[in-house]
PDB file of N, CA and C in Angstrom:
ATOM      1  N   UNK A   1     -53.843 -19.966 -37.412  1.00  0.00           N
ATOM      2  CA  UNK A   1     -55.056 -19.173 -37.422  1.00  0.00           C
ATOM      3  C   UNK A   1     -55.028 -18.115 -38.525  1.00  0.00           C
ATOM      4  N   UNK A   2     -53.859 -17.442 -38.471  1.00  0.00           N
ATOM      5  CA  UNK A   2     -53.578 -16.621 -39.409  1.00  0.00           C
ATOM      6  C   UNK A   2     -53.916 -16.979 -41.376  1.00  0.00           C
ATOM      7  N   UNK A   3     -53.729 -18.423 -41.378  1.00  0.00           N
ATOM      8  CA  UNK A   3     -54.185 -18.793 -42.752  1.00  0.00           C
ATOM      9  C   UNK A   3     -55.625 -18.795 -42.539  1.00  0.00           C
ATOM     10  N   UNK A   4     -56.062 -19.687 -42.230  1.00  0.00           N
ATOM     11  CA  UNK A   4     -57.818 -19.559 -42.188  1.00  0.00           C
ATOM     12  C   UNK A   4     -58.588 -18.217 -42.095  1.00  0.00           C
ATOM     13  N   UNK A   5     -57.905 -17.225 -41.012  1.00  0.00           N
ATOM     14  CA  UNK A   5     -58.559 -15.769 -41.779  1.00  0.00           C
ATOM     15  C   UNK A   5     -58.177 -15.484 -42.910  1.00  0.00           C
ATOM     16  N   UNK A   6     -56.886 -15.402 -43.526  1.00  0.00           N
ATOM     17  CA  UNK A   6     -56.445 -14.956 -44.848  1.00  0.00           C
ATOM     18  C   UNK A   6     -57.481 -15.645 -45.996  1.00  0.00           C
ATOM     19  N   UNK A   7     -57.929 -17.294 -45.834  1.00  0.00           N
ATOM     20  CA  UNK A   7     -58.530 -17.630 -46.594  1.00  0.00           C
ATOM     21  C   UNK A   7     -60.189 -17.155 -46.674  1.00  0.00           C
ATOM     22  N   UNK A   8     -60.766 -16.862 -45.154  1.00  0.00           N
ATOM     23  CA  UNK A   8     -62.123 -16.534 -45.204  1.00  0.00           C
ATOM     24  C   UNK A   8     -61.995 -15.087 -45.811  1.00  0.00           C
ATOM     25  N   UNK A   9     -61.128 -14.295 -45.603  1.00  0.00           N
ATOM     26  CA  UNK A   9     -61.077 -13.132 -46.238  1.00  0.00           C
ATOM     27  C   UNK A   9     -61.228 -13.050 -47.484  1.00  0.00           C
ATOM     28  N   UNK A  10     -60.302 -14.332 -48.000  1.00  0.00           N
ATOM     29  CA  UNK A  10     -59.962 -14.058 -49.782  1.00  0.00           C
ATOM     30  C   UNK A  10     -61.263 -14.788 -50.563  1.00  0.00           C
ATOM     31  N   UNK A  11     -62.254 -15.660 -49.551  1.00  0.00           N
ATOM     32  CA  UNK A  11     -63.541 -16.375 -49.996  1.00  0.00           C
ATOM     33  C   UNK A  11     -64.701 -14.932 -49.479  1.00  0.00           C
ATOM     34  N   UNK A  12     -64.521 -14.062 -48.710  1.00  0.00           N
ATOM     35  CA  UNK A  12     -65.308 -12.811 -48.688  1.00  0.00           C
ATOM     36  C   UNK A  12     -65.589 -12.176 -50.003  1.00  0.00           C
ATOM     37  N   UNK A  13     -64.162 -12.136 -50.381  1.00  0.00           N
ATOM     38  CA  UNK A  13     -63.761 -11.260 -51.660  1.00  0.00           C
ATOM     39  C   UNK A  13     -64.744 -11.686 -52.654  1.00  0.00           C
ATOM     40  N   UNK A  14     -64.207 -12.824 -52.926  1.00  0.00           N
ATOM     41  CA  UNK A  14     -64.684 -13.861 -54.316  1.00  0.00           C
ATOM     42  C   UNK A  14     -66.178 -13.706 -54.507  1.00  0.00           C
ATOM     43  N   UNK A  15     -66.852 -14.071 -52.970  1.00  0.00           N
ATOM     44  CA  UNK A  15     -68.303 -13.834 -53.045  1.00  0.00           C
ATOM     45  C   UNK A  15     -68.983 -12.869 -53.580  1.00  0.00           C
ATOM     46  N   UNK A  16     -68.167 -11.868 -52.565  1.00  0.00           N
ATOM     47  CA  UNK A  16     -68.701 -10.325 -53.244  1.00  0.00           C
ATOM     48  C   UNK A  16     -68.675  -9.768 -54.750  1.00  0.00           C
ATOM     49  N   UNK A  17     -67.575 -10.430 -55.042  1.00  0.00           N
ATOM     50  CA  UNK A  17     -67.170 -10.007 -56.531  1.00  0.00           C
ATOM     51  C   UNK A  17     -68.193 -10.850 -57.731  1.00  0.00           C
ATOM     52  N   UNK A  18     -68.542 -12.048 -57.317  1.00  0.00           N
ATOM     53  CA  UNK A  18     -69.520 -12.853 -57.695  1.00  0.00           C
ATOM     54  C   UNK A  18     -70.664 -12.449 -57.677  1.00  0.00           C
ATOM     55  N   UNK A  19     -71.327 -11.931 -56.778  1.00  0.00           N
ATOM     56  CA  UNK A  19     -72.345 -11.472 -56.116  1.00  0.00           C
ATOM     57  C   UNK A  19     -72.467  -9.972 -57.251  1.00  0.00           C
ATOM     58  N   UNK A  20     -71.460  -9.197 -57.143  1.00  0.00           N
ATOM     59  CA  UNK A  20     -71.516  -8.386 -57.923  1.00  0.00           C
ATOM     60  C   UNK A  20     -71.317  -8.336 -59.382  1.00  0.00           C
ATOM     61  N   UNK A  21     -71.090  -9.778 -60.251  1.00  0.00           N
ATOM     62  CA  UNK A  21     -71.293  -9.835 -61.466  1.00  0.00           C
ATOM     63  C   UNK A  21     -72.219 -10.046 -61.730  1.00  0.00           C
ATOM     64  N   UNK A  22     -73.350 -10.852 -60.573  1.00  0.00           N
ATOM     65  CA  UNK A  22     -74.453 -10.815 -61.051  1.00  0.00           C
ATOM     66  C   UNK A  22     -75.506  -9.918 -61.177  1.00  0.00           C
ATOM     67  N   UNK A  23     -75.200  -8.682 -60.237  1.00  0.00           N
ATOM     68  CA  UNK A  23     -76.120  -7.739 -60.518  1.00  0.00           C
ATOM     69  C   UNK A  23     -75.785  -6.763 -61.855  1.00  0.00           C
ATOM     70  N   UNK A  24     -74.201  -7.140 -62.700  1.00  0.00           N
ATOM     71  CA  UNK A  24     -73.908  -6.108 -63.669  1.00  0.00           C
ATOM     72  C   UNK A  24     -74.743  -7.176 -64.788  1.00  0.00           C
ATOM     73  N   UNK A  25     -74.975  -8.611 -64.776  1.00  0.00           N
ATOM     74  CA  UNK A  25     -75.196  -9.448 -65.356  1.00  0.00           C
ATOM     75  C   UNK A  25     -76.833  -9.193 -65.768  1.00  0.00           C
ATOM     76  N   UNK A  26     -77.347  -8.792 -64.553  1.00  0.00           N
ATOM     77  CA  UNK A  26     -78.788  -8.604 -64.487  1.00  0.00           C
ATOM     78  C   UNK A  26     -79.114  -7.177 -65.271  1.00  0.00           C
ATOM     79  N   UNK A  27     -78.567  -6.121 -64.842  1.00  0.00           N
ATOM     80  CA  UNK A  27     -78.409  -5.151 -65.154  1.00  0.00           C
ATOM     81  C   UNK A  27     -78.420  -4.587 -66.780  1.00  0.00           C
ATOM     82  N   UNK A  28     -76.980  -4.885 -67.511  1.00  0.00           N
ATOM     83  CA  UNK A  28     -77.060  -5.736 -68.853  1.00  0.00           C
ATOM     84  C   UNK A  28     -78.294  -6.077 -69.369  1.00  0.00           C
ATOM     85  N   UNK A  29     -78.872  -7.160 -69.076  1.00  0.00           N
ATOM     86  CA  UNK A  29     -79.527  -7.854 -69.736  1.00  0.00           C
ATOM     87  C   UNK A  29     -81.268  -7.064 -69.544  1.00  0.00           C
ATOM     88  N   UNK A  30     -81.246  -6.389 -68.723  1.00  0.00           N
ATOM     89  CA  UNK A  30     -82.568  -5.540 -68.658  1.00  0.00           C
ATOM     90  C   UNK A  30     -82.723  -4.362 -68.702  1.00  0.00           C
ATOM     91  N   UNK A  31     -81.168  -4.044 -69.427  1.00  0.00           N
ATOM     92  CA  UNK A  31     -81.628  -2.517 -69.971  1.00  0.00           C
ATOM     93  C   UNK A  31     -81.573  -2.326 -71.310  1.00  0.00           C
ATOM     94  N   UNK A  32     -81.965  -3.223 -72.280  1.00  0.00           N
ATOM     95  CA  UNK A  32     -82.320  -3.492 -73.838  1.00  0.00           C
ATOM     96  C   UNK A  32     -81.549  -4.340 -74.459  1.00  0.00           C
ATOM     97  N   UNK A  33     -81.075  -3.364 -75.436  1.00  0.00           N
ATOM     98  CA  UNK A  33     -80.403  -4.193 -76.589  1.00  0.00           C
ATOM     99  C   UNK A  33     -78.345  -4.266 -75.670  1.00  0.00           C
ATOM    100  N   UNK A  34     -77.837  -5.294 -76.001  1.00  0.00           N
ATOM    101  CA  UNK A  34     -76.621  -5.238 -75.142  1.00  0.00           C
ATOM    102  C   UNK A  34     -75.582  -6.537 -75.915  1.00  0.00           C
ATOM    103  N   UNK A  35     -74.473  -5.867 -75.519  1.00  0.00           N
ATOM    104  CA  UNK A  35     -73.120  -6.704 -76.031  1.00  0.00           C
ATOM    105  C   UNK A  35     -73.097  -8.214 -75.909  1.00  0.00           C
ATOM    106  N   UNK A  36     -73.957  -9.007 -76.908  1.00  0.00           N
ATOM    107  CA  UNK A  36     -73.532 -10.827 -76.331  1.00  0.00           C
ATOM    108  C   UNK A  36     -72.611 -11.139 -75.939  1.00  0.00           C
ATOM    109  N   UNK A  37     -71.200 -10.598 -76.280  1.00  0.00           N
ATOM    110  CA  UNK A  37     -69.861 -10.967 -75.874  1.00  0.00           C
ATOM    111  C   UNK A  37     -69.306 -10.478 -74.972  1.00  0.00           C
ATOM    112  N   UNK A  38     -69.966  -9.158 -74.268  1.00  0.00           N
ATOM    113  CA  UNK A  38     -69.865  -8.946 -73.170  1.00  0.00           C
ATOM    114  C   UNK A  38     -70.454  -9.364 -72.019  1.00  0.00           C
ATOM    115  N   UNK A  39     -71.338 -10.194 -72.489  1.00  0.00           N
ATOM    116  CA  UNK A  39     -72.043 -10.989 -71.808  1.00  0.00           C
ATOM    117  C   UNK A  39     -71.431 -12.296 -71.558  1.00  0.00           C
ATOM    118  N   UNK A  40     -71.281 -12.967 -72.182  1.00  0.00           N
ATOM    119  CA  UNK A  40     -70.508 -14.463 -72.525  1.00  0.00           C
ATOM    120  C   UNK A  40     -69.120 -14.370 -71.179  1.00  0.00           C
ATOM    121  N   UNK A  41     -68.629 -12.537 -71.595  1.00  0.00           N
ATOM    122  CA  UNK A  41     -67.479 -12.335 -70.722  1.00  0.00           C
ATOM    123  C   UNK A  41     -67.321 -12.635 -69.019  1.00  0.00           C
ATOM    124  N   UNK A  42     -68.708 -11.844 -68.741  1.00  0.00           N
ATOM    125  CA  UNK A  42     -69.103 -11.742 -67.412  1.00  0.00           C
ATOM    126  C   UNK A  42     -69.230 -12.983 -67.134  1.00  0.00           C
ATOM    127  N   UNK A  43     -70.400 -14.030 -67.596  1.00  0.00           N
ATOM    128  CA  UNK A  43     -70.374 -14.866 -67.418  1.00  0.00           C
ATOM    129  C   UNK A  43     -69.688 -15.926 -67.217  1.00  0.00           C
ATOM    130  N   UNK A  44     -68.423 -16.039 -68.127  1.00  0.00           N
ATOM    131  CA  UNK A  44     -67.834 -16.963 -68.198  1.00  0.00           C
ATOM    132  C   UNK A  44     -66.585 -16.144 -66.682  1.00  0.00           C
ATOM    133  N   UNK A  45     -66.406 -15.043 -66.515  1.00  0.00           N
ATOM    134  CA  UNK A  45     -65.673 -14.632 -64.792  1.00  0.00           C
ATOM    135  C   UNK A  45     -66.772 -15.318 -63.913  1.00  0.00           C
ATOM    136  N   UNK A  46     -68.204 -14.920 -64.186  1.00  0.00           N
ATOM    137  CA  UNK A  46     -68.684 -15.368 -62.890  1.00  0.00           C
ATOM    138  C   UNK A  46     -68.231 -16.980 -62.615  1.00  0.00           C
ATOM    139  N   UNK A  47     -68.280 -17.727 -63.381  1.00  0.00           N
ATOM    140  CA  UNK A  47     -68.234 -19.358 -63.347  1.00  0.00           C
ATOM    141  C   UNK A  47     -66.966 -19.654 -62.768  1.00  0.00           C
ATOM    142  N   UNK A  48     -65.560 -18.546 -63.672  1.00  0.00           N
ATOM    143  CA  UNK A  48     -64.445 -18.605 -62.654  1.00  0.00           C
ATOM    144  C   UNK A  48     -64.294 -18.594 -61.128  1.00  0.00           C
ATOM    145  N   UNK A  49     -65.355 -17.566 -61.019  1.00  0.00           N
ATOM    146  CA  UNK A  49     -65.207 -16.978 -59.506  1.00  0.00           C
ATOM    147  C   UNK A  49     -65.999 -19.013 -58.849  1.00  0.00           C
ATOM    148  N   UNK A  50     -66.914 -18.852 -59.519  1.00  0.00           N
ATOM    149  CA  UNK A  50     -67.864 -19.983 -58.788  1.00  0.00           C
ATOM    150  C   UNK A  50     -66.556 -21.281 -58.401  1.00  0.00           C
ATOM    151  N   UNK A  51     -65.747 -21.668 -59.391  1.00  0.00           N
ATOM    152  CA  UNK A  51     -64.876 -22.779 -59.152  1.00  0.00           C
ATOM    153  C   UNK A  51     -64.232 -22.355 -58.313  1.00  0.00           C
ATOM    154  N   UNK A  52     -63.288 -20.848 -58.249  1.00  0.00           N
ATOM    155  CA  UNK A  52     -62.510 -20.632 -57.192  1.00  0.00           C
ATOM    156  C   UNK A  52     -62.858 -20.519 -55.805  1.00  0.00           C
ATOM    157  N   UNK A  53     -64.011 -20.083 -55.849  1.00  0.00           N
ATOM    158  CA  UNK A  53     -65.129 -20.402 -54.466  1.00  0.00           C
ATOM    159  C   UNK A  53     -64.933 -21.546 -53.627  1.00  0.00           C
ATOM    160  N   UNK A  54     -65.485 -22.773 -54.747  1.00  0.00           N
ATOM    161  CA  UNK A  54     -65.686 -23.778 -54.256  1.00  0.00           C
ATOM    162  C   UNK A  54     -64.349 -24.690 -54.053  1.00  0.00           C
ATOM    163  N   UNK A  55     -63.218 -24.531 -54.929  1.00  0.00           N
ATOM    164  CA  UNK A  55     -61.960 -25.347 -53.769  1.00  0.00           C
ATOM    165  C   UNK A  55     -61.692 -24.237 -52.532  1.00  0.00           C
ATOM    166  N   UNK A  56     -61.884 -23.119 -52.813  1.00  0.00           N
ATOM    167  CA  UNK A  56     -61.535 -22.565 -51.484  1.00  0.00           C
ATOM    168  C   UNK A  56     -62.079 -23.397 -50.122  1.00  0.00           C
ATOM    169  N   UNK A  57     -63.616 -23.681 -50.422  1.00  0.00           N
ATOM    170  CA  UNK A  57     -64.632 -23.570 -49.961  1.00  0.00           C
ATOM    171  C   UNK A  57     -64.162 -25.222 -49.406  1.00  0.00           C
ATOM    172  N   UNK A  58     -63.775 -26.012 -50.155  1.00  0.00           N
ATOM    173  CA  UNK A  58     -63.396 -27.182 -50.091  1.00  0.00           C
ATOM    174  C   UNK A  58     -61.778 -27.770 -48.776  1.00  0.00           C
ATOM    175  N   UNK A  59     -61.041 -26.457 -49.678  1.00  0.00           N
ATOM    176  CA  UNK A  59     -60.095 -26.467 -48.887  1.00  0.00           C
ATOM    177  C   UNK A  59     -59.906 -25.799 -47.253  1.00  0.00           C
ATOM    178  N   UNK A  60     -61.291 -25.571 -47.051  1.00  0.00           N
ATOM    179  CA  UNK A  60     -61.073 -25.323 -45.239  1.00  0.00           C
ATOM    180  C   UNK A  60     -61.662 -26.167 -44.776  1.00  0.00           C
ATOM    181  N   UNK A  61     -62.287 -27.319 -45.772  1.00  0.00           N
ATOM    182  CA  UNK A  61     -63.624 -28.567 -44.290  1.00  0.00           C
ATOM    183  C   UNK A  61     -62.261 -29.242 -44.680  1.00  0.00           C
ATOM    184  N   UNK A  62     -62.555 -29.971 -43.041  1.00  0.00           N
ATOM    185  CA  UNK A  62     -61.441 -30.906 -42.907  1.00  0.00           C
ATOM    186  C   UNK A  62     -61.828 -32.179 -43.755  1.00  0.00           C
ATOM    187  N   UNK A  63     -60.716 -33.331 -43.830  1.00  0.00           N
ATOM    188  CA  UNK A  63     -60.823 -34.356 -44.460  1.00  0.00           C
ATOM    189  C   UNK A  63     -61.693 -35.503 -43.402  1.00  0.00           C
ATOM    190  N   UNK A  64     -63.104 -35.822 -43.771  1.00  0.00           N
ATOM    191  CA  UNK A  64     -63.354 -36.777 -42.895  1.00  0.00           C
ATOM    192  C   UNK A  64     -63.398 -38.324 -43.362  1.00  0.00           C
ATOM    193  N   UNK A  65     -63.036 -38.934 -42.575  1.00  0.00           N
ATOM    194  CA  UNK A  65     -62.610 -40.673 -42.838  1.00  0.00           C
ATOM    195  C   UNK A  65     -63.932 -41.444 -43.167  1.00  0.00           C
ATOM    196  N   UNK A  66     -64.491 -41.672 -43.942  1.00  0.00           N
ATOM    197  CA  UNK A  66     -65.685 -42.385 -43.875  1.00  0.00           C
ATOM    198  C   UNK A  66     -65.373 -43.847 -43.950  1.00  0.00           C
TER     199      UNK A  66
END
């Protein structure tokens, strides 16, 4: 039990942190003129976060036999 909270915890995290690049992402980009490469930066973490999400996300449904 103890892993499966550790993992919903550490997929809490990820979300949030995701969740919160996109509002620095949004943010950025609608308050004028702004860093492309700081942009490219964020972006290219958010996409990290998105993959690490999704084996997380992967690695708690069980394996079903089709």
């Amino acid at each position: 039990m103890d892993d499966i909270d550790s993992l919903q915890g550490e997929l809490a995290e990820l979300k949030n942190e995701h969740r919160d690049l996109d509002e620095v992402i949004r943010h950025l980009i609608g308050s004028g003129p702004f860093d492309q490469i700081k942009l490219q930066r964020l972006k290219k973490r958010k996409l990290q976060l998105k993959d690490q999400i999704s084996q997380l996300e992967d690695g708690m449904l069980p394996d079903i036999i089709a």
